[in-house]
N, C-alpha and C. Protein backbone atom coordinates (compact mmCIF):
# COMPACT_ATOMS: atom_id res chain seq x y z
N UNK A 1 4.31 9.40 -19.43
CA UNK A 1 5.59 9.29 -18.77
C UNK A 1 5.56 9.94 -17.39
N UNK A 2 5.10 11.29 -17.34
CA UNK A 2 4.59 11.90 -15.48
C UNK A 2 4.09 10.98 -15.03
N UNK A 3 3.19 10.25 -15.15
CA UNK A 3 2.05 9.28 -14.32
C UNK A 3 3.01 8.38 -13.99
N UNK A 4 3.90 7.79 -15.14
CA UNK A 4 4.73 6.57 -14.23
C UNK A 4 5.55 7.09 -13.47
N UNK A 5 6.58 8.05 -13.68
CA UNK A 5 7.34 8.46 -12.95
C UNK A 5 7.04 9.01 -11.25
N UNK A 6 5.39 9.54 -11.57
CA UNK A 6 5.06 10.01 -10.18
C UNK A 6 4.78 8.55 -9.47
N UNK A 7 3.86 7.79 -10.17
CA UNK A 7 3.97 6.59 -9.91
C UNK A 7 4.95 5.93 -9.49
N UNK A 8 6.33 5.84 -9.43
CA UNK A 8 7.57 4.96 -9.27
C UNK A 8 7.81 5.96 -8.50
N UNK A 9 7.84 7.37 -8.05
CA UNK A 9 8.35 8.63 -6.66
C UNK A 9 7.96 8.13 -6.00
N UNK A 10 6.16 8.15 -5.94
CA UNK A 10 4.73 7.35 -4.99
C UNK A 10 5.47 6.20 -4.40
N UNK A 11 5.64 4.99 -5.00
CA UNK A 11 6.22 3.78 -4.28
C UNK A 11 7.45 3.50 -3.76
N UNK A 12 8.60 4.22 -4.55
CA UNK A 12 9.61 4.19 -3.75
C UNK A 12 9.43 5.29 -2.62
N UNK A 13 8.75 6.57 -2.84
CA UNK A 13 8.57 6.66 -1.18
C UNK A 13 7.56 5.92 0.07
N UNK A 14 6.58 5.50 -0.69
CA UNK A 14 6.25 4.75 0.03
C UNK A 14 6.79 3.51 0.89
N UNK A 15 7.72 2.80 0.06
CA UNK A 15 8.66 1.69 0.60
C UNK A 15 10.13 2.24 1.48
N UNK A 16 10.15 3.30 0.97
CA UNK A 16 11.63 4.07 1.89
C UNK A 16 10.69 4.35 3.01
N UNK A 17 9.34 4.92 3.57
CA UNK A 17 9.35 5.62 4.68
C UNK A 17 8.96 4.06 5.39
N UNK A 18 8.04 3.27 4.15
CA UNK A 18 7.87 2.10 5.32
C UNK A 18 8.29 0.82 5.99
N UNK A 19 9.39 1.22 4.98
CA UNK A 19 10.83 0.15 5.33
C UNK A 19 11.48 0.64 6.84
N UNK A 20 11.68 2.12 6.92
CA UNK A 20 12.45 2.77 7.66
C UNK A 20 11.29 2.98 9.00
N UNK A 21 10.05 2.58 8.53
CA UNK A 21 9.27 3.09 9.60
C UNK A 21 9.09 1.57 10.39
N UNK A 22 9.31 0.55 10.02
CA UNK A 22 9.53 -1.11 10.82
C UNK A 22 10.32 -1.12 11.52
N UNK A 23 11.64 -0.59 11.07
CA UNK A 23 12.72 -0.63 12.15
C UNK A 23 12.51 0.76 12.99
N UNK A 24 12.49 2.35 12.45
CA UNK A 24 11.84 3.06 13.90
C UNK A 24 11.36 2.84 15.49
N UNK A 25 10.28 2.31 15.62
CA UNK A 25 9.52 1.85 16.58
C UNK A 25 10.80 1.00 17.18
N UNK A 26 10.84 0.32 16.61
CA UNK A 26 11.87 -0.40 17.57
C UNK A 26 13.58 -0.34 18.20
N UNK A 27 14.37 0.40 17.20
CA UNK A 27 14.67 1.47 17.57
C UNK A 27 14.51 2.42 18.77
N UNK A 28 13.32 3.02 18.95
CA UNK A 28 13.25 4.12 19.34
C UNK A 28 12.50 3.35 20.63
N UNK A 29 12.19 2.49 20.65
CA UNK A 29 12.02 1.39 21.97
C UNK A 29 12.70 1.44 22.84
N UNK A 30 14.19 1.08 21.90
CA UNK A 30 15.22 0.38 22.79
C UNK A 30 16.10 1.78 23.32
N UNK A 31 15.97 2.65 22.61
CA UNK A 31 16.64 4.09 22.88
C UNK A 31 15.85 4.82 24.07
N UNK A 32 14.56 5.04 23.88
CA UNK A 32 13.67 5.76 24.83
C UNK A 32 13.51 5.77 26.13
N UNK A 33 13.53 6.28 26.88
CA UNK A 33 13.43 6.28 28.25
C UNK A 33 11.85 5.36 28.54
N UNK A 34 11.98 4.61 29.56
CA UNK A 34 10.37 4.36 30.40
C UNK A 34 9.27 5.15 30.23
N UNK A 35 8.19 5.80 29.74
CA UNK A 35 7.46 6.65 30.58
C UNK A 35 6.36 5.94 30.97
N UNK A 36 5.67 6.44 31.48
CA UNK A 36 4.55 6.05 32.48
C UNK A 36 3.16 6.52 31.91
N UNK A 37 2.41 5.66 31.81
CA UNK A 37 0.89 5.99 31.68
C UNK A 37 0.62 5.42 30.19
N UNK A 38 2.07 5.23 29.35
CA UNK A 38 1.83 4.77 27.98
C UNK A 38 1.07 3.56 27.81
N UNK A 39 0.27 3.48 26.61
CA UNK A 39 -0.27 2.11 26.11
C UNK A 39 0.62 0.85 26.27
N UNK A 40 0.29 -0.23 26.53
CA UNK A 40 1.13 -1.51 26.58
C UNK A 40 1.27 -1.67 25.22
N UNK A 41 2.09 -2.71 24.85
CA UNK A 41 2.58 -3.32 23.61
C UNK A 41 1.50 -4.36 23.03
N UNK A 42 1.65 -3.69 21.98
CA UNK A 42 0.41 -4.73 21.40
C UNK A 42 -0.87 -4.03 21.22
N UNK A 43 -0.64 -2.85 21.76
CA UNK A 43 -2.08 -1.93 21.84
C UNK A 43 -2.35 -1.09 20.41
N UNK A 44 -3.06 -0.52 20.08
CA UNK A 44 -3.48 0.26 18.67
C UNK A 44 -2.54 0.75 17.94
N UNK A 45 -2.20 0.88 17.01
CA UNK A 45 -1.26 1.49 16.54
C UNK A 45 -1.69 3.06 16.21
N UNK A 46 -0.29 3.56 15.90
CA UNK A 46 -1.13 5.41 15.80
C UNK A 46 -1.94 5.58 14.00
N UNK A 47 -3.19 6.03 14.06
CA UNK A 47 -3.55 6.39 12.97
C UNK A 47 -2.57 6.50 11.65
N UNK A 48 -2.84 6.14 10.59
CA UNK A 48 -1.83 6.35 9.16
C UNK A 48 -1.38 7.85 9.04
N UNK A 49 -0.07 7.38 8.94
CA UNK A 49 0.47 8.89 7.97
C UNK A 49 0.72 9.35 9.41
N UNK A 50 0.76 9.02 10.60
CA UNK A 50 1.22 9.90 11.79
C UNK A 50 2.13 8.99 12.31
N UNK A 51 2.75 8.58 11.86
CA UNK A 51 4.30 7.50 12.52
C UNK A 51 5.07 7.86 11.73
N UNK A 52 5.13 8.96 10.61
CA UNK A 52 6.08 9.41 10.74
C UNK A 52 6.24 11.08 11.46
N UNK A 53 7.30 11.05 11.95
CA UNK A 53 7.63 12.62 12.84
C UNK A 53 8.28 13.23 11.76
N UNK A 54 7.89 14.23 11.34
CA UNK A 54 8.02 15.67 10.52
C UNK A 54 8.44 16.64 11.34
N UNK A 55 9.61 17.21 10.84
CA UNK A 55 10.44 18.18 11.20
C UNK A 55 11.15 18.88 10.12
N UNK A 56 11.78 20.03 10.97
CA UNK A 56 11.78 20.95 9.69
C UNK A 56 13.13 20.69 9.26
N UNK A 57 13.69 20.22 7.88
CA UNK A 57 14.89 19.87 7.90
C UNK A 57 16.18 21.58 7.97
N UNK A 58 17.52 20.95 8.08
CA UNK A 58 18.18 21.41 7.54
C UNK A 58 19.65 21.08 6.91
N UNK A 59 20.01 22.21 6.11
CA UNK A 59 20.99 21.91 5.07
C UNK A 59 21.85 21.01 5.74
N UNK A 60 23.04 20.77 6.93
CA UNK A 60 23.38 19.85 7.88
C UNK A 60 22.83 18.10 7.76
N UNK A 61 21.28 18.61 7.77
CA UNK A 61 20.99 17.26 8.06
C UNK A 61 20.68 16.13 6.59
N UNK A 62 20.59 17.02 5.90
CA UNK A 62 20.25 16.03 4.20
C UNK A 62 21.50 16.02 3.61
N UNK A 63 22.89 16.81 4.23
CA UNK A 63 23.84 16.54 3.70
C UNK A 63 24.30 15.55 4.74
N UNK A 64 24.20 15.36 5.62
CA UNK A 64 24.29 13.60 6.38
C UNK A 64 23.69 12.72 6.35
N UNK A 65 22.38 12.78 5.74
CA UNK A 65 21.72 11.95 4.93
C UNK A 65 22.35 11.30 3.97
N UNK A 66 22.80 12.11 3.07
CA UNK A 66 23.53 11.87 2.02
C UNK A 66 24.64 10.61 1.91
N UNK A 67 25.46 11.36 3.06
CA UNK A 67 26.64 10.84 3.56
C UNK A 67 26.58 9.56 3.84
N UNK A 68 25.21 9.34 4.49
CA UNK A 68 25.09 7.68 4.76
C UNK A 68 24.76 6.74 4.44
N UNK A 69 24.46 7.51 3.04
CA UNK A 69 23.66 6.21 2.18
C UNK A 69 24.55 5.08 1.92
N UNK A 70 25.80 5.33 1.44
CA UNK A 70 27.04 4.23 1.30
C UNK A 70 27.03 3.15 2.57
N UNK A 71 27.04 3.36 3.90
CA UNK A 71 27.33 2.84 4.80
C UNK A 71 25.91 2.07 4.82
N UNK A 72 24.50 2.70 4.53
CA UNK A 72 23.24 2.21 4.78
C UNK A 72 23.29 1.16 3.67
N UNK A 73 23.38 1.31 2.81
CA UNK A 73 23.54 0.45 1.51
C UNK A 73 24.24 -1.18 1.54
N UNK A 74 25.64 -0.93 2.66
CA UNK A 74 26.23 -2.07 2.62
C UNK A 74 25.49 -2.94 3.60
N UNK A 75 24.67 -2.65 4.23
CA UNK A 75 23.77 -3.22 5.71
C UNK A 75 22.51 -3.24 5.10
N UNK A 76 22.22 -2.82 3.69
CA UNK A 76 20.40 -3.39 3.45
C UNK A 76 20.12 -4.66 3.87
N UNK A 77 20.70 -5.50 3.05
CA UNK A 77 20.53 -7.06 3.25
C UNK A 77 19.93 -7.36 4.69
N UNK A 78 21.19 -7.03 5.67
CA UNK A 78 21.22 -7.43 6.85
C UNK A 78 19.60 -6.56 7.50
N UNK A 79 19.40 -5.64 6.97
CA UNK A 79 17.71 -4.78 7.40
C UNK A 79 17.16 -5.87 7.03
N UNK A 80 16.94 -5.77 5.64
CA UNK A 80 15.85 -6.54 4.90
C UNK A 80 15.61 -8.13 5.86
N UNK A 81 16.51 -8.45 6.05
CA UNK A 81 16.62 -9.86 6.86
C UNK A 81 16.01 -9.77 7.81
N UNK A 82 16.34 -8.76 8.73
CA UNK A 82 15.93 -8.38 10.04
C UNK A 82 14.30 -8.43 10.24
N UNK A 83 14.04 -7.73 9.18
CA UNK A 83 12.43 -7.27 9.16
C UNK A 83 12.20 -6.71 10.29
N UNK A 84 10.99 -6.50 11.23
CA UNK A 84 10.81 -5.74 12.44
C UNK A 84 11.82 -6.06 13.40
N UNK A 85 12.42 -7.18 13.70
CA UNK A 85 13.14 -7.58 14.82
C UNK A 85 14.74 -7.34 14.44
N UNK A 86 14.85 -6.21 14.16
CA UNK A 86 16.72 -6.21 14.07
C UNK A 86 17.50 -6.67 15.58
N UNK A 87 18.68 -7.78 15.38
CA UNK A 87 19.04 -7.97 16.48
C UNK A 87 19.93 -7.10 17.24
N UNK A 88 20.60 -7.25 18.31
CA UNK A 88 21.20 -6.33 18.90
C UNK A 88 22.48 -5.76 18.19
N UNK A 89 22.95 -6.60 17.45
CA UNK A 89 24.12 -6.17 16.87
C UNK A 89 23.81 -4.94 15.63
N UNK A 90 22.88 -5.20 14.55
CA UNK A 90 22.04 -4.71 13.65
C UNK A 90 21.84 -3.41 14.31
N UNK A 91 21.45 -3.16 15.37
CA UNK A 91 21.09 -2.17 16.25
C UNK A 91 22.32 -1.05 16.29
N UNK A 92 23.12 -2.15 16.80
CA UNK A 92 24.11 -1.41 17.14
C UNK A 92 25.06 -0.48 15.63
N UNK A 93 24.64 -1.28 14.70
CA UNK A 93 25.28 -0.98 13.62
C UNK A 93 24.94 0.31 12.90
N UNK A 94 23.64 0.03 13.08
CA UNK A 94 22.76 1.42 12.64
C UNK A 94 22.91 2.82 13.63
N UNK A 95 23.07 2.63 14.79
CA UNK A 95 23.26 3.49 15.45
C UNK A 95 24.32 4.20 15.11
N UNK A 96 25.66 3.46 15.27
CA UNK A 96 27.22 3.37 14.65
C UNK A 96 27.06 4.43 13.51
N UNK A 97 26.56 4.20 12.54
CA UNK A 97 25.79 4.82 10.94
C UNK A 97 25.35 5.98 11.13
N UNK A 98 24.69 6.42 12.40
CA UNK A 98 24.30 6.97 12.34
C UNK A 98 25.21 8.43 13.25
N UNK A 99 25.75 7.90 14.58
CA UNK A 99 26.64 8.71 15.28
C UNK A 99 27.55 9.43 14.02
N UNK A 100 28.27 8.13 13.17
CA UNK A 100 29.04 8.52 12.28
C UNK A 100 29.46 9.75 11.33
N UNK A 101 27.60 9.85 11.17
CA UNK A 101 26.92 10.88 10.27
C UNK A 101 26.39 12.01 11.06
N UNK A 102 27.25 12.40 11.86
CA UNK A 102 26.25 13.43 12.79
C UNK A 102 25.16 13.62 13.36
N UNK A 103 24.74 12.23 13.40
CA UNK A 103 22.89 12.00 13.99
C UNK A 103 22.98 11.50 14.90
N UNK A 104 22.09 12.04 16.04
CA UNK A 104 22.40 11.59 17.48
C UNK A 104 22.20 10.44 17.80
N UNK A 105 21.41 9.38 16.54
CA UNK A 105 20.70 8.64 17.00
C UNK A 105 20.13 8.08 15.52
N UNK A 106 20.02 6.38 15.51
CA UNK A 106 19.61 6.10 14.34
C UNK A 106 17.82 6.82 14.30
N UNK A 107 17.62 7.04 15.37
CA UNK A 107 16.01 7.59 15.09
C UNK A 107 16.24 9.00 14.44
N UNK A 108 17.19 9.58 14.49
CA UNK A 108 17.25 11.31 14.33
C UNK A 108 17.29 10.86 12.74
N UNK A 109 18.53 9.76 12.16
CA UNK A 109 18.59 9.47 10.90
C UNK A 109 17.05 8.89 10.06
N UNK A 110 16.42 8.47 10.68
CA UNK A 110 15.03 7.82 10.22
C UNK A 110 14.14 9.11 10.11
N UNK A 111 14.28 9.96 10.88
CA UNK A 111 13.41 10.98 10.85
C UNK A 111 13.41 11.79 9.67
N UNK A 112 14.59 12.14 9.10
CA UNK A 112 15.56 12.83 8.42
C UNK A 112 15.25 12.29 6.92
N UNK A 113 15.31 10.80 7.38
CA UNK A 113 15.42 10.23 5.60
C UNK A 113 13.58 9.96 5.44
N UNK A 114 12.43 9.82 6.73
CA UNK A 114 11.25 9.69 6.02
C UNK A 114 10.99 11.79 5.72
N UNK A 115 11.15 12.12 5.90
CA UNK A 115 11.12 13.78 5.61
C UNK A 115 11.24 14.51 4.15
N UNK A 116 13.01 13.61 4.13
CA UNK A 116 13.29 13.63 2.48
C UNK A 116 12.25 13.12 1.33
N UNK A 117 12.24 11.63 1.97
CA UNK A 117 11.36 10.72 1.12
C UNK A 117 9.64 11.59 0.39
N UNK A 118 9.18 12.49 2.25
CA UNK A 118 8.01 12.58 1.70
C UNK A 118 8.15 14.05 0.37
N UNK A 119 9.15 14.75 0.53
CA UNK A 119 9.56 15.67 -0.35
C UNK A 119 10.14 15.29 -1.97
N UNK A 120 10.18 14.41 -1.70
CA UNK A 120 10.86 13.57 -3.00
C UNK A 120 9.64 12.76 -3.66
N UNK A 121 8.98 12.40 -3.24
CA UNK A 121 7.69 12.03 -4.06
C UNK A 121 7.24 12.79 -4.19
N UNK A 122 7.04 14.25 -3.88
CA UNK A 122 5.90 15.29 -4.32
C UNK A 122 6.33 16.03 -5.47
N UNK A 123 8.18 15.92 -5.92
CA UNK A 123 8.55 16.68 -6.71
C UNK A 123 8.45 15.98 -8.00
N UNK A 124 7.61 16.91 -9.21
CA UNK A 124 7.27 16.36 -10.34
C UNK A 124 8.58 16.19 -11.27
N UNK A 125 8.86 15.15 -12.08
CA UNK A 125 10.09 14.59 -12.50
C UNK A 125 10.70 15.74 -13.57
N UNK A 126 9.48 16.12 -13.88
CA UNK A 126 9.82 16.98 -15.16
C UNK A 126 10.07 18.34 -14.71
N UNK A 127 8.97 19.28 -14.20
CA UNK A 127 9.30 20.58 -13.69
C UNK A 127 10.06 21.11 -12.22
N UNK A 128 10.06 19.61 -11.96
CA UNK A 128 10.78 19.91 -10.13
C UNK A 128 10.15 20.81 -9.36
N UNK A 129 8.56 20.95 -9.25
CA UNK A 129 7.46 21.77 -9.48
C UNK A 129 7.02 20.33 -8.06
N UNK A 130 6.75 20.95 -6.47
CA UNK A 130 6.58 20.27 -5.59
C UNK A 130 4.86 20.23 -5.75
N UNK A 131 4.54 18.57 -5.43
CA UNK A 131 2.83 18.52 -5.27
C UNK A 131 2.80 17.94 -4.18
N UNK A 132 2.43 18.29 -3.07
CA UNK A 132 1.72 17.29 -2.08
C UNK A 132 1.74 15.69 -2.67
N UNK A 133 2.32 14.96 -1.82
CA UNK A 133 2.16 13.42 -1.65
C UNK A 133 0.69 12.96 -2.51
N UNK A 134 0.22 13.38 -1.27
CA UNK A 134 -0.93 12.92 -0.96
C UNK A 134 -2.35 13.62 -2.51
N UNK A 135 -2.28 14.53 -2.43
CA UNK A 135 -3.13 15.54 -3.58
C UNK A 135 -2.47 14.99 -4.49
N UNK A 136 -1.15 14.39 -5.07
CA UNK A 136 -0.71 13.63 -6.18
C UNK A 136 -1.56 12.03 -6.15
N UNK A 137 -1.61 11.74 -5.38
CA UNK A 137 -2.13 10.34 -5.18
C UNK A 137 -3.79 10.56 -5.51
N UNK A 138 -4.35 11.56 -4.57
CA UNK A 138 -5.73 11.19 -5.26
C UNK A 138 -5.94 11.95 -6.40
N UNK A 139 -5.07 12.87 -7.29
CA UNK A 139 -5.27 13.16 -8.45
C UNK A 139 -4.93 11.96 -9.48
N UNK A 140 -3.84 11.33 -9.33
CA UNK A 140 -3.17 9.47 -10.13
C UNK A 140 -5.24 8.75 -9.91
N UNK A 141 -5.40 8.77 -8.71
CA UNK A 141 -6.56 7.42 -8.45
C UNK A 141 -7.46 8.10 -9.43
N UNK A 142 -8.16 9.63 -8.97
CA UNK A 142 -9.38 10.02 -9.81
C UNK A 142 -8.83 9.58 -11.90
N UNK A 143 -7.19 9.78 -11.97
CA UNK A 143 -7.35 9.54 -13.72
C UNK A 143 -7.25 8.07 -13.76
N UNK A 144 -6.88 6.88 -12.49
CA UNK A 144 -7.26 5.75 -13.34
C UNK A 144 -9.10 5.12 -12.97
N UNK A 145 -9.65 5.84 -12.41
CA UNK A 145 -10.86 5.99 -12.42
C UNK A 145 -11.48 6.10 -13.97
N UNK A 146 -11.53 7.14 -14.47
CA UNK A 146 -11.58 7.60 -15.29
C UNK A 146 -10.91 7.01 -16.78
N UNK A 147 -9.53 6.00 -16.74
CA UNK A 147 -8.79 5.51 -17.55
C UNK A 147 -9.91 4.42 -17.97
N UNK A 148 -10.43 4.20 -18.92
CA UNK A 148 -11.18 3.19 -19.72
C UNK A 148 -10.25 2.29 -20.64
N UNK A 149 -9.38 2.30 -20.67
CA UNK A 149 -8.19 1.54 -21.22
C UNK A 149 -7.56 0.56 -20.21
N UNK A 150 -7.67 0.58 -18.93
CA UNK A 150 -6.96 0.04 -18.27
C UNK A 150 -7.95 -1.28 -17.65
N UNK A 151 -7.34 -2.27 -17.96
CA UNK A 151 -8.55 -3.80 -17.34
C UNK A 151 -8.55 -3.47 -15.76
N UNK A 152 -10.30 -3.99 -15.93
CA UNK A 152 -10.66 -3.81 -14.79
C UNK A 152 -9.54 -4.27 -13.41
N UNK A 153 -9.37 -5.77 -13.26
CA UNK A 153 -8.94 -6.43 -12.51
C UNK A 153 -7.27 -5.58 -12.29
N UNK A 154 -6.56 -4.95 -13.32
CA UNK A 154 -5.60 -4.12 -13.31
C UNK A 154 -6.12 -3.04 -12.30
N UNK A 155 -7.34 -1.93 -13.28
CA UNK A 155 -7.79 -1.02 -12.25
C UNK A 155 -7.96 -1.03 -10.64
N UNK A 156 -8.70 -2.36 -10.63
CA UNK A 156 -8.99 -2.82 -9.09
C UNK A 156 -8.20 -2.49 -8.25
N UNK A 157 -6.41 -3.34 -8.54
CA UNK A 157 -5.10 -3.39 -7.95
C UNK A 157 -4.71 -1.73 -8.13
N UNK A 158 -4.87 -1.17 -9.11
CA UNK A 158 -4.24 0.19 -8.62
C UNK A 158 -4.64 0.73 -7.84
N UNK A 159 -6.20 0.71 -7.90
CA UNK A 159 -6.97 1.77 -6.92
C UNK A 159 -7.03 1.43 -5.74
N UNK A 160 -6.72 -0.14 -5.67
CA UNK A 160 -6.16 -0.26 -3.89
C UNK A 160 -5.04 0.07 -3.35
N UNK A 161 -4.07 -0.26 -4.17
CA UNK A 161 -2.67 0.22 -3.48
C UNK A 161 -2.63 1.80 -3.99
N UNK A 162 -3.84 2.77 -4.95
CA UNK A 162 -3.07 4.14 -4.61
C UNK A 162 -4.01 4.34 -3.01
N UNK A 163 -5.45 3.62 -2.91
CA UNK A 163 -5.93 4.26 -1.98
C UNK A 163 -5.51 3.91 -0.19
N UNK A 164 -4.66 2.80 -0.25
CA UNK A 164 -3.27 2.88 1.10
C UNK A 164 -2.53 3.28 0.61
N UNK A 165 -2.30 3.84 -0.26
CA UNK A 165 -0.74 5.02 -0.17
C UNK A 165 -1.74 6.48 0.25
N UNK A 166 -2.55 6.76 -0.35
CA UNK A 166 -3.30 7.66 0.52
C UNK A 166 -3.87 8.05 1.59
N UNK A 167 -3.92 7.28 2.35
CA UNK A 167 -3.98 6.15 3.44
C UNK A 167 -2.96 6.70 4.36
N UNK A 168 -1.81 5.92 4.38
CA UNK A 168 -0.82 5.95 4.52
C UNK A 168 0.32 7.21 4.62
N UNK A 169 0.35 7.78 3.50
CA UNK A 169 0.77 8.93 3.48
C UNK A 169 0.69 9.93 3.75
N UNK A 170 1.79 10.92 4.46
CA UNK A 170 1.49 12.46 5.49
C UNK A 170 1.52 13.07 4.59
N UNK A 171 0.52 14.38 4.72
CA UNK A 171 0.91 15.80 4.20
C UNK A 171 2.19 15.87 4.57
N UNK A 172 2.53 16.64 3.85
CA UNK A 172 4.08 17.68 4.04
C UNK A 172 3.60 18.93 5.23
N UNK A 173 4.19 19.01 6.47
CA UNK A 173 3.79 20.05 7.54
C UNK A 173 4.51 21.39 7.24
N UNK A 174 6.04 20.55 7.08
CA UNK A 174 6.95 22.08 6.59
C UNK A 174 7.39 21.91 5.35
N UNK A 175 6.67 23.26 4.69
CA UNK A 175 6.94 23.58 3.40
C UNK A 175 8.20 23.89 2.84
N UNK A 176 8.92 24.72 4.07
CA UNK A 176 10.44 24.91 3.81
C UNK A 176 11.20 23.86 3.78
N UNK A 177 11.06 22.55 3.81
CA UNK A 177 11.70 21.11 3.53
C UNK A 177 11.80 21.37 2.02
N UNK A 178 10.70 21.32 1.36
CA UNK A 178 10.84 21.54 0.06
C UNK A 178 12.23 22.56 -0.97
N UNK A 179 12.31 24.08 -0.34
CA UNK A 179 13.10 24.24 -1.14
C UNK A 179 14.85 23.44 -0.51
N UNK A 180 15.06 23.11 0.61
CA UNK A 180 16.07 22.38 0.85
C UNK A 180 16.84 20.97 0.11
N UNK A 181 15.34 20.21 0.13
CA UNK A 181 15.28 18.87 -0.84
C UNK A 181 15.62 18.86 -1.92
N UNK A 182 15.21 20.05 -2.89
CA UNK A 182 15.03 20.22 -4.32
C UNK A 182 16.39 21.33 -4.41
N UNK A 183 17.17 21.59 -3.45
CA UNK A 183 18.56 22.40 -3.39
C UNK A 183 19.76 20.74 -3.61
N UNK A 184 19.03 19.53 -2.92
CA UNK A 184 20.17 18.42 -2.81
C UNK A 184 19.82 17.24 -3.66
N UNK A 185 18.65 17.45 -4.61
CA UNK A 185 17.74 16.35 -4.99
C UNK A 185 18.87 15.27 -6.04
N UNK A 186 19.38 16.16 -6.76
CA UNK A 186 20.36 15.00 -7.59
C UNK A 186 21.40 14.46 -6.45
N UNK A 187 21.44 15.08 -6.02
CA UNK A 187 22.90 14.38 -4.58
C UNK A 187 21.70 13.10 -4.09
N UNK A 188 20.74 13.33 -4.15
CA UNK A 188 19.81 12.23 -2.92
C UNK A 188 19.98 11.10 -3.66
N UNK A 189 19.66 11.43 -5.00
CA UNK A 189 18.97 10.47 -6.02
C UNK A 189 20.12 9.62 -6.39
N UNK A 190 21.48 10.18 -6.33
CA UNK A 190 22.25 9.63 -6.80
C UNK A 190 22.58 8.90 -5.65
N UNK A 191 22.33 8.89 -4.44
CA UNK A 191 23.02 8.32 -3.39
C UNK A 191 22.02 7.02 -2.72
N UNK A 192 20.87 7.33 -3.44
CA UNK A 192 20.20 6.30 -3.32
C UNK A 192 19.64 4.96 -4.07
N UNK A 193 20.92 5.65 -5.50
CA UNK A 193 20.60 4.09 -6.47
C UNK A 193 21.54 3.34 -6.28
């Protein structure tokens, strides 16, 4: 029952930071000032697990997190639709969502909710006992390694998608996120089904 559950933390954070991390970039495009000397478009993307920006939360900001899930909720569709290219209005909506909620900026809100996310997969379902993302993931891969019960062609598919979520996934930088997260965790959880 841990294994699935960390398992189902693992992917829904994985899909919350990388849902939220499609629209980011672009976003934060259309918000950002010019600068000069940057890569053109179309150029490399930044190494895994470093698109998202980690910061140190606070109590303020996961209780406006919170706050916005209702408003984020009624506009999934219209994300999901969007896929990378949200149009201007979409834009505008999220922003809206986000001023609303005390965030300067739908990027301040993206920052905020991949932060949560990565704190929320590390916390074990049962002891609320925080593990690293990531040290959870290659501890899951080494036991279905090891799982002789599980068909190969099954095995195959896990051990690829745990080894891009490992991949993929940041350490936790600030540790003090943790006891904040696990101060609001039923408020999150509930606001995000």
């Amino acid at each position: 029952m841990t294994v699935f559950m960390t398992k189902l933390a693992m992917r829904i954070a994985v899909v919350l930071v990388s849902a939220l991390a499609v629209l980011s970039p672009v976003m934060a495009e259309d918000a950002a000032p010019a600068k000069t000397g940057t890569a053109p478009p179309g150029s490399s993307a930044p190494p895994p697990g470093e698109d998202v920006k980690q910061i140190k939360l606070t109590e303020d900001q996961v209780k406006n997190f919170i706050a916005a899930q209702p408003d984020l909720a009624s506009i999934a569709t219209k994300i999901q639709a969007a896929g990378d290219k949200p149009d201007p209005a979409l834009q505008a909506e999220l922003e809206g969502i986000a001023t609303k909620h005390g965030f300067g900026n739908f990027a301040e809100l993206d920052d905020v909710a991949a932060n949560i996310s990565i704190v929320m997969a590390g916390l074990d379902s049962g002891t609320g006992n925080f593990v690293d993302p990531v040290d959870a993931l290659k501890k899951e891969r080494d036991d279905v390694q090891k799982d002789a019960s599980i068909p190969e062609a099954d095995k195959k598919q896990l051990l690829d998608e745990l080894g891009e979520a490992i991949n993929t996934t940041p350490q936790l930088k600030f540790k003090e996120n943790v006891e904040i997260v696990k101060a609001h965790r039923a408020e999150i959880e509930r606001a995000l089904q």
